[in-house]
Protein backbone atom coordinates (compact mmCIF):
# COMPACT_ATOMS: atom_id res chain seq x y z
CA UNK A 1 -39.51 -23.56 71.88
CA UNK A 2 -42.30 -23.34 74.83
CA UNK A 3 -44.81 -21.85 72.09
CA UNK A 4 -43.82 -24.18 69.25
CA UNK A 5 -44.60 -26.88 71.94
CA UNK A 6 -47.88 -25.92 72.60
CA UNK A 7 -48.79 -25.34 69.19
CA UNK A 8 -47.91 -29.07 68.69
CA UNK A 9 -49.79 -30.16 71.61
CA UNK A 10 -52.91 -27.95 70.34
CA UNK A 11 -52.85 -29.59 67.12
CA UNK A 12 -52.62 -33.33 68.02
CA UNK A 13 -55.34 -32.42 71.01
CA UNK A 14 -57.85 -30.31 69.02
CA UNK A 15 -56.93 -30.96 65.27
CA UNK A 16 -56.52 -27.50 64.47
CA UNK A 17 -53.91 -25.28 63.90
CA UNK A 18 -53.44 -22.51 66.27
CA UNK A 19 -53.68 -18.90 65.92
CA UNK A 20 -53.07 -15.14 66.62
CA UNK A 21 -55.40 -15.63 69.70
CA UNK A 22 -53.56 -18.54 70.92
CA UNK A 23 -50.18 -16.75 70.92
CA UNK A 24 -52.03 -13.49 72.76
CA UNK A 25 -53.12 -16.18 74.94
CA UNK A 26 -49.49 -17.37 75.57
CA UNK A 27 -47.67 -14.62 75.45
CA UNK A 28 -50.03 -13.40 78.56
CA UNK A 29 -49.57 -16.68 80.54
CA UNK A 30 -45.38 -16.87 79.59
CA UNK A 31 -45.28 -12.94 80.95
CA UNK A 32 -46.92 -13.53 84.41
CA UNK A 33 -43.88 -15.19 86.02
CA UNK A 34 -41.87 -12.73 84.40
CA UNK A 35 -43.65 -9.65 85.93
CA UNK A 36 -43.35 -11.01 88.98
CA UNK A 37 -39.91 -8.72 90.42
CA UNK A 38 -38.88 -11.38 93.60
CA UNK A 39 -38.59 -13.74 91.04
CA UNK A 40 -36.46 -12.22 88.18
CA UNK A 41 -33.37 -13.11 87.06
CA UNK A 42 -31.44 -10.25 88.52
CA UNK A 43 -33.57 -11.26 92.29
CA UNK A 44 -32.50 -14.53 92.46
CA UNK A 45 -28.71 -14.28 91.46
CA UNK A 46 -28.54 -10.95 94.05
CA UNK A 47 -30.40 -13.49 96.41
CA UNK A 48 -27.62 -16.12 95.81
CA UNK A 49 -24.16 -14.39 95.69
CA UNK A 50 -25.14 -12.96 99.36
CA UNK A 51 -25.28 -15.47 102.56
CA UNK A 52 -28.72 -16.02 104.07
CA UNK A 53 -29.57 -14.59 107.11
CA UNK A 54 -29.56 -17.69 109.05
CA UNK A 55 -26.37 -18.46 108.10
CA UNK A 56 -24.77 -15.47 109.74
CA UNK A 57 -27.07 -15.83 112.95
CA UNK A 58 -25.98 -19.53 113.51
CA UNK A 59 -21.90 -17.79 112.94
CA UNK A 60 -22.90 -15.22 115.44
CA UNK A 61 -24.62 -18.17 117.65
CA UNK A 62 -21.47 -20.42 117.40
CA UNK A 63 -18.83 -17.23 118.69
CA UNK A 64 -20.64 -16.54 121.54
CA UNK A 65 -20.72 -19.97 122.82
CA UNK A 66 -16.93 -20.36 122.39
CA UNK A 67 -16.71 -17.02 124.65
């Protein structure tokens, strides 16, 4: 959808249709964000199923005040 997009947007900004260069072109800018590993799909939902370090200090923080 993302490249059909832009080939739309080419068009109606340059009047011309896009080609094989323009898709290299994309293809490189859509993979950069994927590349990146501390942002992949399989980071972020191991990043959300476990509790955030904070979390567990302000647990640990809250017991030892009650003691």
């Amino acid at each position: 959808m993302k490249w059909h997009e832009n080939g739309i947007e080419n068009r109606q900004k340059d009047g011309k249709i896009v080609g094989f260069r323009d898709l290299t072109k994309f293809m490189e800018c859509a993979a950069d964000p994927a590349n990146i590993p501390i942002y992949s799909k399989e980071e972020l939902s191991n990043t959300i199923s476990k509790p955030s370090p904070a979390s567990s200090i302000f647990t640990n923080y809250s017991q030892n005040q009650r003691a």
